[in-house]
Protein backbone atom coordinates (compact mmCIF):
# COMPACT_ATOMS: atom_id res chain seq x y z
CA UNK A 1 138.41 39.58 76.19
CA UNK A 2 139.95 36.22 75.26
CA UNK A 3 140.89 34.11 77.83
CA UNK A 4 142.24 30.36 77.81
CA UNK A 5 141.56 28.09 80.81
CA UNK A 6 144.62 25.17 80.84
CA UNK A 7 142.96 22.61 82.57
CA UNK A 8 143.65 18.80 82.44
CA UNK A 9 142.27 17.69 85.71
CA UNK A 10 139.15 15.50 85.21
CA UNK A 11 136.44 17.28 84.03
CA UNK A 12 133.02 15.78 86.19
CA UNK A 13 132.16 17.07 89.38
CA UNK A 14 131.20 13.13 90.09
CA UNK A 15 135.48 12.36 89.61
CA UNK A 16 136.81 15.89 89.47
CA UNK A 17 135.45 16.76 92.85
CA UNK A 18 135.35 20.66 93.91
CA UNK A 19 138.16 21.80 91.21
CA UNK A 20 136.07 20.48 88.23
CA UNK A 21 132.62 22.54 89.68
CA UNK A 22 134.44 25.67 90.03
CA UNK A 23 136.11 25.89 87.09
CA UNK A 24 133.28 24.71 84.93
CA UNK A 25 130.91 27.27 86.75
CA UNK A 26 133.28 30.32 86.46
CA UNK A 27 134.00 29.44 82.56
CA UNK A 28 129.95 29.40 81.78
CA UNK A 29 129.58 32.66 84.15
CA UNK A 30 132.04 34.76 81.79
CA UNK A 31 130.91 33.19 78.96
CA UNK A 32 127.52 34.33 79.87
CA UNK A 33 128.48 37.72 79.96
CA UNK A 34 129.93 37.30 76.27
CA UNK A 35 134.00 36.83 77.66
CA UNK A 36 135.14 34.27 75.08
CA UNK A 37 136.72 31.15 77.37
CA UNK A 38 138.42 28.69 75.70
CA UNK A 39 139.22 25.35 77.63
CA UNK A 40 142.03 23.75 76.75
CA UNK A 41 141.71 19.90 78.06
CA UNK A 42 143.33 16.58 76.71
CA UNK A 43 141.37 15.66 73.27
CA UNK A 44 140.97 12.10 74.14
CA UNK A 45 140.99 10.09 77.31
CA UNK A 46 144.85 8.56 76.68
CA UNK A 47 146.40 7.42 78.30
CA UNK A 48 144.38 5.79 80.92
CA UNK A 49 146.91 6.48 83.85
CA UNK A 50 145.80 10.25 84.80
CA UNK A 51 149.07 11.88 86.00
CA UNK A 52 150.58 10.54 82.49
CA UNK A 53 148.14 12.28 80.32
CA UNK A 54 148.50 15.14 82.43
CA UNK A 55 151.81 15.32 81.46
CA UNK A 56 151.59 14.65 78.07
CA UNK A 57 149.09 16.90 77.33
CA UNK A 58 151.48 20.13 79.56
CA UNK A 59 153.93 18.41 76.76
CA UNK A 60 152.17 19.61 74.16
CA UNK A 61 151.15 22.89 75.52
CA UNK A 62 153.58 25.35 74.40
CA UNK A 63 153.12 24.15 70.41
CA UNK A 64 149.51 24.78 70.97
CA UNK A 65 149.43 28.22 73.06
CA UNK A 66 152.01 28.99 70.12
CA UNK A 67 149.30 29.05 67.53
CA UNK A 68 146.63 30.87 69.27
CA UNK A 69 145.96 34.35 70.21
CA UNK A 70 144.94 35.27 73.84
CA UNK A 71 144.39 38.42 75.53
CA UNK A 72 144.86 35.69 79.45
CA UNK A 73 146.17 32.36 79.90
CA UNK A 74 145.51 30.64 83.11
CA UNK A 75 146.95 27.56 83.98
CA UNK A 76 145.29 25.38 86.62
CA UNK A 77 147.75 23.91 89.52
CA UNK A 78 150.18 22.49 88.16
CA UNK A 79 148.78 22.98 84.45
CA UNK A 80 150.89 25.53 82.25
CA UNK A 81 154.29 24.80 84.21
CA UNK A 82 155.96 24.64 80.57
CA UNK A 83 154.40 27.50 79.60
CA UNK A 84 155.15 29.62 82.85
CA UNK A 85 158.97 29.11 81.70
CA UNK A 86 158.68 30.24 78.45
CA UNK A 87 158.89 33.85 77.30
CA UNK A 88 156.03 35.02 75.75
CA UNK A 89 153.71 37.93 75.11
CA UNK A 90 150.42 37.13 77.01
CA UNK A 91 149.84 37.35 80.74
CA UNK A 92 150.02 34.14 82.29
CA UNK A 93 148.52 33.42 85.91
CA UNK A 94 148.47 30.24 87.62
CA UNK A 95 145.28 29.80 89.50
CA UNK A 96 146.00 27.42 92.60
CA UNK A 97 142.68 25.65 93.81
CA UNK A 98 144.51 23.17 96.59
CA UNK A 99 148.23 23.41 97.30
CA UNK A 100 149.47 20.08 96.47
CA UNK A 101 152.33 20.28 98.72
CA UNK A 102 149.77 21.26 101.71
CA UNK A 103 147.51 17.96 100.34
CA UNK A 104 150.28 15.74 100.07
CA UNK A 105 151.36 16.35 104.11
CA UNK A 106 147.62 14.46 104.47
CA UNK A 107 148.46 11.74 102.47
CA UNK A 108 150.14 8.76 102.45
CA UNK A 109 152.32 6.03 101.12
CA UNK A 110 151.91 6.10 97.12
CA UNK A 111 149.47 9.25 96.46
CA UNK A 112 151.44 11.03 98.99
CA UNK A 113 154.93 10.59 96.87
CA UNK A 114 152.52 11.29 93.81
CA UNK A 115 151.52 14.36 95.09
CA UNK A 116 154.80 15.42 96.61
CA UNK A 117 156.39 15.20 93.11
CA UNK A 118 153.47 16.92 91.49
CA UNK A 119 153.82 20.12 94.07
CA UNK A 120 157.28 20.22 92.45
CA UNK A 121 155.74 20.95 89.20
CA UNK A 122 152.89 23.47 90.72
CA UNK A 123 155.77 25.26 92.36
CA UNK A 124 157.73 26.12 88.99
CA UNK A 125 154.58 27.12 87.31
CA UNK A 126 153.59 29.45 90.24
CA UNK A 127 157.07 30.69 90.69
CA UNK A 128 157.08 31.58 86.85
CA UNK A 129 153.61 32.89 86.15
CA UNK A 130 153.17 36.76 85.63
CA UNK A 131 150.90 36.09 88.72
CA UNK A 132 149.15 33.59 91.24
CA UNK A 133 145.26 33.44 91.90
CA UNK A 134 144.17 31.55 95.10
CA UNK A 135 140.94 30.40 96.90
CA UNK A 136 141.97 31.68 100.61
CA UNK A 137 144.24 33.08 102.38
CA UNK A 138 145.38 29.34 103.94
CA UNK A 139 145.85 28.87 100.81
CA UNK A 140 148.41 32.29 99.63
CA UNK A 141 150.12 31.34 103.24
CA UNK A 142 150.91 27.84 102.27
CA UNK A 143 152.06 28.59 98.53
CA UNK A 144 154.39 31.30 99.84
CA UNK A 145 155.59 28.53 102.57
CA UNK A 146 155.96 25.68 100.53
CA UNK A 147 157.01 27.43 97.18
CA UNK A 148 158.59 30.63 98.11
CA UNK A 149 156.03 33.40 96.50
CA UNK A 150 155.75 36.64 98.23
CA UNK A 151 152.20 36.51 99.91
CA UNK A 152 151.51 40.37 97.75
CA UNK A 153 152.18 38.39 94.78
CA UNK A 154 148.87 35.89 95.32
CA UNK A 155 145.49 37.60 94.79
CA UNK A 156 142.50 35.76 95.90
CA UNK A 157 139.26 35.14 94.29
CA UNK A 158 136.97 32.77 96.51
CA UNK A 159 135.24 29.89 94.77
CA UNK A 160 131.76 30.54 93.94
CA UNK A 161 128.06 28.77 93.62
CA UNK A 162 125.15 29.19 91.13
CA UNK A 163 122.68 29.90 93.71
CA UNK A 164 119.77 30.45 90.63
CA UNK A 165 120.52 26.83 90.63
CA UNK A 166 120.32 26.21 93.86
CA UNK A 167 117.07 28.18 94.00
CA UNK A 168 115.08 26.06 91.64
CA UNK A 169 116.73 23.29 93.51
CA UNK A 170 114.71 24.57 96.31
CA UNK A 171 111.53 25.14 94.58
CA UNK A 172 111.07 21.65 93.08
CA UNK A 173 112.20 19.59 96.02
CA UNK A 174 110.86 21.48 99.46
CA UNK A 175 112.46 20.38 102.74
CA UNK A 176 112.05 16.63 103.55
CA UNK A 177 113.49 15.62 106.56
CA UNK A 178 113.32 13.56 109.08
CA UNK A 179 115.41 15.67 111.96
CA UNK A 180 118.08 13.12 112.71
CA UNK A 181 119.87 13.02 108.69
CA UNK A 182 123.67 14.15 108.24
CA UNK A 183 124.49 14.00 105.01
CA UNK A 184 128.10 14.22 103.81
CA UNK A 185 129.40 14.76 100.66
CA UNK A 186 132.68 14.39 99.54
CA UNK A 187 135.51 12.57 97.16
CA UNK A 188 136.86 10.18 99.54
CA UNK A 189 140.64 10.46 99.74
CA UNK A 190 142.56 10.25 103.63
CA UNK A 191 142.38 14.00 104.10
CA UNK A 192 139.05 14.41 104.12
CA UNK A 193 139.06 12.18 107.67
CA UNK A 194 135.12 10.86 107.02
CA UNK A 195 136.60 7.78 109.09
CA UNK A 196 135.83 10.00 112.16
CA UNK A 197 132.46 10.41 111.32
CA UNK A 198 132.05 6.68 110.88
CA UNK A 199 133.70 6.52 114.39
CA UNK A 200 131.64 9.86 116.04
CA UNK A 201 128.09 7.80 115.15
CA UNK A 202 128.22 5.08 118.09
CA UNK A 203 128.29 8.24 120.73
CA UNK A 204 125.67 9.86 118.41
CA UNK A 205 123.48 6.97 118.57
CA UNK A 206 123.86 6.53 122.09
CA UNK A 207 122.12 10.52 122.55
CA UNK A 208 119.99 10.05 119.43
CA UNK A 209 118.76 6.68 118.65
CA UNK A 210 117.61 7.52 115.14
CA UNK A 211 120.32 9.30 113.78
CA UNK A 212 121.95 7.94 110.73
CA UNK A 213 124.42 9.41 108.33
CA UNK A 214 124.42 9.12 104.53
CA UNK A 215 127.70 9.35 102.71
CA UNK A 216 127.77 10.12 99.00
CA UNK A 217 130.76 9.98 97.08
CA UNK A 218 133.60 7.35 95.75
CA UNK A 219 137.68 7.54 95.81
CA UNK A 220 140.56 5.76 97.01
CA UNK A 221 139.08 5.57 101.05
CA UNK A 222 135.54 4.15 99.48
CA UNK A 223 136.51 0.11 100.16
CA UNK A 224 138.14 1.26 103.45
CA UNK A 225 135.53 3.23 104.50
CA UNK A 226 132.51 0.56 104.11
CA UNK A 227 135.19 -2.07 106.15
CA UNK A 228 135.18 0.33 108.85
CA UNK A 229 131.39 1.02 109.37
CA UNK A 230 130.92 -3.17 109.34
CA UNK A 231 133.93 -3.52 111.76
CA UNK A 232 131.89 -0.97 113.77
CA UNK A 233 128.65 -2.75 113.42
CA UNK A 234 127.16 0.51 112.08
CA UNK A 235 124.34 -0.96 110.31
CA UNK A 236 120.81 1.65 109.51
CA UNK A 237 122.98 4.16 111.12
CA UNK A 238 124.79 4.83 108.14
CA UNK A 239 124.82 4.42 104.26
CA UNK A 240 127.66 5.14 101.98
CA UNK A 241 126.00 5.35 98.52
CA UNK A 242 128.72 5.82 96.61
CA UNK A 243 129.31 8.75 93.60
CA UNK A 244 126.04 9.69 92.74
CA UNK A 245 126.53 11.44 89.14
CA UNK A 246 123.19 13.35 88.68
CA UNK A 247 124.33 16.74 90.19
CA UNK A 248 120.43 17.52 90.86
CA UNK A 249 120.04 14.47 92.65
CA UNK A 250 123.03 15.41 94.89
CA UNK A 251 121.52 18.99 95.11
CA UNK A 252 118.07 17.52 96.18
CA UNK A 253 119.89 15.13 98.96
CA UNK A 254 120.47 18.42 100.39
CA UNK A 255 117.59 18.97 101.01
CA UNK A 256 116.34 15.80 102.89
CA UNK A 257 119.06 16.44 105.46
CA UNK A 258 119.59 18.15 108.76
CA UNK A 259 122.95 18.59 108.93
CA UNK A 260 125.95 18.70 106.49
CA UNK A 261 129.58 17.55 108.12
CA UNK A 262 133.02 17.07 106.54
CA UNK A 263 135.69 16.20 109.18
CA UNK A 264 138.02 17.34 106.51
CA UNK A 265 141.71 18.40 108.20
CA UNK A 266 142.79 20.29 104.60
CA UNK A 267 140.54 21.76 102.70
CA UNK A 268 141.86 24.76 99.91
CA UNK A 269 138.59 26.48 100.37
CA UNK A 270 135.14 23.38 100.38
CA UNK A 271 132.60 24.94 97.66
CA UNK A 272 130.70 21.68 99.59
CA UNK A 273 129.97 24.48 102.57
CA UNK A 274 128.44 26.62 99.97
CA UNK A 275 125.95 23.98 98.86
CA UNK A 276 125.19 22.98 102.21
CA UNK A 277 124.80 26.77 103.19
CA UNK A 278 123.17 27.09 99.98
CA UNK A 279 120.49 24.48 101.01
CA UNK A 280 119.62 25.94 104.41
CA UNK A 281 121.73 23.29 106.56
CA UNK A 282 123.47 23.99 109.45
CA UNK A 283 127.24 23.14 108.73
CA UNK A 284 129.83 20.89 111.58
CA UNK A 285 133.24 20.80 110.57
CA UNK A 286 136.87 21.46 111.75
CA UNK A 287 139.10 24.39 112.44
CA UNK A 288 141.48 23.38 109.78
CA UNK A 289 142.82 24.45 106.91
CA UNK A 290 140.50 27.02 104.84
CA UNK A 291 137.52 25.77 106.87
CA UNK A 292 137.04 28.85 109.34
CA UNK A 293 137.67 31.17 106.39
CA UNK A 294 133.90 29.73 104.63
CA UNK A 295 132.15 28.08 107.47
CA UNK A 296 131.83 31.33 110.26
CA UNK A 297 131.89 29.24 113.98
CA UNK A 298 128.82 29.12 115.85
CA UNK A 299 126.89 31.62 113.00
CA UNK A 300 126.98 28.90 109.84
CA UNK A 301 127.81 25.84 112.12
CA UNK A 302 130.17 24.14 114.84
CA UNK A 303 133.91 23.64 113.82
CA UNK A 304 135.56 21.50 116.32
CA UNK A 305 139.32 20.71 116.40
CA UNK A 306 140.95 18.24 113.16
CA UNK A 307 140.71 14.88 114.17
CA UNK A 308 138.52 14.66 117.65
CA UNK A 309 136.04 12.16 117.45
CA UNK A 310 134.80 13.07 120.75
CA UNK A 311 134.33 16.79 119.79
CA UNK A 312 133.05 15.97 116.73
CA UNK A 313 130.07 13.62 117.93
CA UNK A 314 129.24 16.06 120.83
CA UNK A 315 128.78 19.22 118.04
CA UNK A 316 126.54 16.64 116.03
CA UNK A 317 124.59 15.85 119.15
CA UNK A 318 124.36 19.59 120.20
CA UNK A 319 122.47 20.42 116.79
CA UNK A 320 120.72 17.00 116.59
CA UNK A 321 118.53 18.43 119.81
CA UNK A 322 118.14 21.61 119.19
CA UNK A 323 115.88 22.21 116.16
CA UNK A 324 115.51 26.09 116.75
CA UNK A 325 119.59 26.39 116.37
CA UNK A 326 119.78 24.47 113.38
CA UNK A 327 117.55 26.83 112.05
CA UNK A 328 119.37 29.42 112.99
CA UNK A 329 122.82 28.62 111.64
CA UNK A 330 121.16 27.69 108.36
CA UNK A 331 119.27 31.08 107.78
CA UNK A 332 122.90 32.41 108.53
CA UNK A 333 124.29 30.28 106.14
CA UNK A 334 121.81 31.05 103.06
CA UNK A 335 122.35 34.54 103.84
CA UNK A 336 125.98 34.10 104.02
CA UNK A 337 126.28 32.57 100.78
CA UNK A 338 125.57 35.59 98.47
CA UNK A 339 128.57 36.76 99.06
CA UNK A 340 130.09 34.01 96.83
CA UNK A 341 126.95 33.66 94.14
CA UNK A 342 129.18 33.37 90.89
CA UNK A 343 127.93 36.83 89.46
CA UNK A 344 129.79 38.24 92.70
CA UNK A 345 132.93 35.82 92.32
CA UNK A 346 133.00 36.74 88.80
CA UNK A 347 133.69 40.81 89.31
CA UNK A 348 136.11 39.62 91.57
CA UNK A 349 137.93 37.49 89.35
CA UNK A 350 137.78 40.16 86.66
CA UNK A 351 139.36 42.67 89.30
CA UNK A 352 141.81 40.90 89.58
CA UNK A 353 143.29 39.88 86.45
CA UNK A 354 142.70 43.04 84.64
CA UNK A 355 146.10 44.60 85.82
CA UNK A 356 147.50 41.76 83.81
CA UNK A 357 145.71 42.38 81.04
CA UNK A 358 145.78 46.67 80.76
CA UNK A 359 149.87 46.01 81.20
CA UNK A 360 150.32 43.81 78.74
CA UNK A 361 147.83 46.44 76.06
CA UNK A 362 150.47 48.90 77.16
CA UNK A 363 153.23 46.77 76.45
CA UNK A 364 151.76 45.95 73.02
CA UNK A 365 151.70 49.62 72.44
C-alpha cells in the first residue's frame, strides 16, 4: 500500500505538541511493516507566519497530489481541504486529531478568531472527504456538532505510544523520586488551564510542605504563567523549565516524578496520559473533554471537575499521602496502556481505512 500523509502542522514534538508525536509515530510504525508513507510537509520554512504557510502550501496541494500515484490520501485537520473538493480517483480521509472549533470555544481574543476561522476550513475538508478518522468519541460528537457529519460517518482510531521506547526508557533511568514531585507536561496555550495548578500548590503546600511541581513546556501562556507563580510567591514549590527538546530527557523526567497532572478542560484525546501511564505514574486530571475516555477514574488516577482549584489540590493531596495508592493507579495505568502500544493502534488504523481502499480497487476495475 501507498499512502500519503498531508501534514503541514509543525513537525517537533518540542513545538508540534501531541499532533506532531502521533503522526510521526504512526508513519514510522507502517513504514516498519514495509507500508510505503509518504509525508507531504512544506519544503522550506516560508513564510515565517505559520497559518500563512499553511495555506500556501494546501495552495499548492492539488498540482502536487495531481502528479503522484496513491493507493490513500489523508489529510490532517484542516490539511487537504482543497483536495477534499476536488474529484478525484483516490480515497481521501481527513484524520481530525483536535476539533478546532471545540479548541477555539477555550480560547481567546486573537488565537480564538484564528482558530474559529481555521475550523471553517477543517469543516469543508471533513464534510468533503470520502471519510473522517478521529481520536475519541468527544471528539466524532463534536465534529458531527460543530460541522454537521453523521457520527457513522467518523471511525476512530485512538492515538498510540511506542512503549519499546518507553521500556528502555525504563531500563536506563530506574525510578528516582523523591515522593512529593508532580510533573506536568504540556504546550502551554489557555485550554490546557496549568494556571490552576499554579493556584492548587498553596493548599498543597499547606498538607505537604515539600511538594513542588515542575512544569515543562513553552507556548503562548509561558510569560503569563511564570507572572502568576511570582504573584503567588510560589518560589521552590514550583519550576517551569520551559520546552525541553531532548524527547529522552522528557521521557526520563517521568520517571523522577510521583504524579503526572494536566488541568486541561479540552483535550482531543492527551497521548501525555499515555506517557505518564507509560512511566508508572499515577495520573490527576479533569472530567473534560476526551479525558475520561484515556485516564479510567479512580483505576489510572483522580479526574476532578474542569476548572476547581479546590478539587484539584485536594486529589493531589489525596495521592501525595498515600504511597500504596499511587502505586496502585500506576500498575493500572502501565497495564492499561497496551491497549494503545502503536503495533495495536496500527491494526486499528489499517481496519479502518481498508474499506476505502478495497472500494476504490473495485472501482478501478
Amino acid at each position: 500500500m501507498n499512502i500519503a500523509f498531508i501534514d503541514s502542522w509543525l513537525q517537533t514534538s518540542v513545538e508540534g505538541s501531541g499532533t506532531a508525536v502521533a503522526i510521526g509515530g504512526l508513519q514510522r510504525t507502517l513504514l516498519q511493516r514495509g507500508i510505503r508513507v509518504t509525508r507531504l510537509t512544506p519544503l522550506q520554512p516560508w513564510p515565517r507566519n505559520l497559518t500563512a504557510r499553511r495555506l500556501l502550501f494546501n495552495l499548492h496541494l492539488p498540482a502536487i497530489l495531481s502528479r503522484s500515484h496513491y493507493d490513500l490520501v489523508i489529510g490532517f485537520d484542516i490539511d487537504g481541504f482543497l483536495w477534499a473538493t476536488r474529484e478525484r480517483r483516490t480515497p481521501y480521509l481527513a484524520s481530525i486529531k483536535g476539533v478546532l472549533a471545540e479548541e477555539a470555544r477555550q480560547e481567546r481574543g486573537a488565537v480564538r478568531q484564528l482558530l474559529w476561522l481555521l475550523s471553517r476550513l477543517e469543516g469543508i475538508n471533513v464534510r468533503n472527504a470520502d471519510g473522517v478518522i478521529t481520536t475519541s468519541d468527544y471528539c466524532r460528537k463534536a465534529i458531527r456538532r460543530h460541522y454537521g457529519v453523521a457520527e457513522q460517518r467518523v471511525r476512530l482510531v485512538p492515538e498510540g505510544i511506542d512503549l519499546k521506547r518507553w521500556r528502555r526508557i525504563a531500563r536506563e533511568a530506574p525510578r528516582r523520586s523523591d515522593g512529593a514531585t508532580i510533573l506536568c507536561v504540556a504546550r502551554q496555550y489557555p485550554r490546557k488551564h496549568i494556571a490552576d495548578l499554579l493556584r492548587a500548590m498553596p493548599l498543597v503546600r499547606a498538607a505537604v510542605p515539600n511538594a513542588h511541581a515542575v512544569i515543562v513546556g513553552d507556548g503562548p501562556e509561558h510569560a503569563s504563567l511564570r507572572a502568576l507563580a511570582a504573584k503567588l510567591r510560589l518560589g521552590d514549590a514550583v519550576s517551569l523549565v520551559g520546552a525541553v527538546p531532548d524527547d529522552d530527557e522528557v521521557a526520563r523526567m517521568y520517571r523522577r516524578a510521583d504524579i503526572f497532572c494536566l488541568p486541561s478542560v479540552q483535550e482531543g484525546f492527551g497521548i501525555v496520559f499515555l506517557e505518564a501511564m507509560a512511566s508508572g505514574l499515577p495520573i490527576v486530571a479533569t472530567t473534560a473533554a476526551a479525558i475520561p475516555e484515556v485516564v479510567p477514574h479512580r483505576r489510572a488516577g483522580l479526574l476532578v471537575p474542569p476548572g476547581n482549584v479546590g478539587a484539584l489540590a485536594e486529589a493531589l493531596i489525596e495521592l501525595l499521602r498515600n504511597p500504596d495508592q499511587r502505586a496502585m493507579y500506576g500498575a493500572f495505568g502501565q497495564a492499561h496502556v497496551e491497549a494503545y502500544d502503536w503495533e495495536r493502534v496500527a491494526d486499528q488504523f489499517l481496519d479502518q481505512v481498508a474499506p476505502f481502499v478495497r472500494d476504490a480497487v473495485a472501482r478501478a476495475a
